[in-house]
Protein backbone atom coordinates (compact mmCIF):
# COMPACT_ATOMS: atom_id res chain seq x y z
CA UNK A 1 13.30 14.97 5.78
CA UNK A 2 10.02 13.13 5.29
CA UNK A 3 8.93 9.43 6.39
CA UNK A 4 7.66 7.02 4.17
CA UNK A 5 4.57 6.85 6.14
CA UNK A 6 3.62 10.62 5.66
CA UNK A 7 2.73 9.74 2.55
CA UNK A 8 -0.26 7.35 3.39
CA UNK A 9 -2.02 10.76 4.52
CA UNK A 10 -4.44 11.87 3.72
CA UNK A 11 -5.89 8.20 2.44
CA UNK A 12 -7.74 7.50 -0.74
CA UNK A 13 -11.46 7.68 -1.03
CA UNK A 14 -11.79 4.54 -3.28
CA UNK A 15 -11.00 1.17 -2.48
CA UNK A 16 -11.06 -2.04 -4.30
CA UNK A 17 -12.18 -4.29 -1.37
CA UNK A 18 -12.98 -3.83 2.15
CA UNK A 19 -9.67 -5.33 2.82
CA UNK A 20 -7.80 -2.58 1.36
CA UNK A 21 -8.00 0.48 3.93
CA UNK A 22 -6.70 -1.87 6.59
CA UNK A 23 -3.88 -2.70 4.54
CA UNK A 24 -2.78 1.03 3.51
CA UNK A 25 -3.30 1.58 7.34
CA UNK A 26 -0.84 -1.99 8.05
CA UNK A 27 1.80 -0.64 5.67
CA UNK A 28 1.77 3.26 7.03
CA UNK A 29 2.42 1.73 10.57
CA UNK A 30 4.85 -0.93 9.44
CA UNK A 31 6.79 2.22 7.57
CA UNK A 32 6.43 4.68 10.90
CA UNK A 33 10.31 6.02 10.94
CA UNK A 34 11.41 5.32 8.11
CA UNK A 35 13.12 7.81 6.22
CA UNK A 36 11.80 8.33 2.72
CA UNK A 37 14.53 7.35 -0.19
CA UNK A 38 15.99 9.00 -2.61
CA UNK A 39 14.78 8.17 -5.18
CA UNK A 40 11.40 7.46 -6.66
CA UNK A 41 12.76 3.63 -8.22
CA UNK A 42 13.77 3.07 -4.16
CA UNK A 43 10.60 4.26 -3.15
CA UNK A 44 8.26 1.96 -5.67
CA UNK A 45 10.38 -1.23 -4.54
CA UNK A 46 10.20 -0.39 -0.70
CA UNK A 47 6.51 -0.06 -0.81
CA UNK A 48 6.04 -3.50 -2.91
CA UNK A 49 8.49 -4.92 -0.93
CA UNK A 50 6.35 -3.64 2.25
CA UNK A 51 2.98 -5.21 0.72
CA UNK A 52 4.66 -7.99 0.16
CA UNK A 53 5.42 -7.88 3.72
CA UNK A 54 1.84 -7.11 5.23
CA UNK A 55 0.16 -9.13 2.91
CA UNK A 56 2.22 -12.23 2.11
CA UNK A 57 2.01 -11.66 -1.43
CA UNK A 58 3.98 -10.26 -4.32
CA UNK A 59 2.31 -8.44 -6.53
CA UNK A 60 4.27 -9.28 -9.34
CA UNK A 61 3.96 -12.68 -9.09
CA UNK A 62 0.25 -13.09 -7.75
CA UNK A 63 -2.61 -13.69 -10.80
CA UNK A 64 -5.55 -13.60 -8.47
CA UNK A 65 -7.27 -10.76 -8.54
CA UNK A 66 -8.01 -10.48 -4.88
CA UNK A 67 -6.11 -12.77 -2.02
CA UNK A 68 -8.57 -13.08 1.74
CA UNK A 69 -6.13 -12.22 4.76
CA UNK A 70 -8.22 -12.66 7.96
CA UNK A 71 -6.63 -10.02 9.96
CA UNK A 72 -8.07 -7.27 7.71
CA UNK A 73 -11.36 -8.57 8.37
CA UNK A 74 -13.93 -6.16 10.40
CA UNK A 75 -16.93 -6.68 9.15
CA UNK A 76 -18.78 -6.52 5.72
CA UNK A 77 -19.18 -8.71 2.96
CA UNK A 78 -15.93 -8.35 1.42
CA UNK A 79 -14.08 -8.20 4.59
CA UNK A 80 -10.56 -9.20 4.79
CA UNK A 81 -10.48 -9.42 0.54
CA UNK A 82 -7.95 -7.24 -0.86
CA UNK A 83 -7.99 -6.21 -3.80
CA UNK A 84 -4.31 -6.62 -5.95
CA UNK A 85 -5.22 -5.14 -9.25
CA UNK A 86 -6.54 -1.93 -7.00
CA UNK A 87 -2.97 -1.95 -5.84
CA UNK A 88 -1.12 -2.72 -8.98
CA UNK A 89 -3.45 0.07 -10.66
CA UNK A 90 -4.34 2.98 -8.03
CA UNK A 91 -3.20 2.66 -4.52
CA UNK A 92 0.77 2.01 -4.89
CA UNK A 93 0.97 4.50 -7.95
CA UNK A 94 -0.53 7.07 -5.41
CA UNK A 95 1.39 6.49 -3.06
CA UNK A 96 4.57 6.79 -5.61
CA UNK A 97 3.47 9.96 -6.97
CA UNK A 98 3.23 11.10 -3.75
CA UNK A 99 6.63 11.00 -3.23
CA UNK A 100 7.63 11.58 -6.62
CA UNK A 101 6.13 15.26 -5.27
CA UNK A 102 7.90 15.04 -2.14
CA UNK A 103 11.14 14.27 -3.73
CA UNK A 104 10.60 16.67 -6.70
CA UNK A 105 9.76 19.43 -4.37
C-alpha cells in the first residue's frame, strides 16, 4: 500500500509563489506514514484538510489570492507568499490525480 506522501514526488515545476514549494514540502512531511485512502473523495479532503493544517487557512473559505506565512520564507521577493488560487487550480488537483492513478491502478 502507498503513503499519502509518495505522491508529493516527483514535485511540480511551476509554482505560484515562492512560498509554495515549501509548503508541498510541509504537507509531504506532515503526511510521512500515512496510509493513502480509499478513495479519491477521502483523499481530496485529507489533503485540504492538511493545507489547512500547514498553512492556517482553508481554502474554501479564504478570498485572498495569496496569504504571507513567515516560516516559508528563504529568501526572494515573494518569499513566504503562497499562492491559494495555484493550489485551488494546479497543485492539489495534481496531487489528486495522482492518486486517482494510484488508486485506479
Amino acid at each position: 500500500m502507498r503513503l499519502v506522501s509518495d505522491l508529493f514526488d516527483p514535485e511540480p515545476v511551476r509554482w505560484g509563489l515562492r512560498g509554495d514549494p515549501w509548503v508541498w514540502r510541509a504537507m509531504g512531511e506532515y503526511l510521512a506514514g500515512t496510509y493513502l485512502p480509499p478513495s479519491v473523495g477521502e483523499v481530496d479532503r485529507l489533503l485540504k484538510a492538511t493545507f489547512d493544517r500547514v498553512v492556517g487557512v482553508d481554502l474554501a473559505a479564504e478570498s485572498a489570492p495569496w496569504v504571507f506565512r513567515e516560516e516559508f520564507a528563504h529568501g526572494g521577493m515573494s518569499s513566504g507568499n503562497v499562492h491559494l488560487e495555484t493550489w485551488r487550480t494546479e497543485l492539489l488537483p495534481t496531487l489528486v490525480d495522482r492518486a486517482r492513478s494510484e488508486l485506479d491502478g
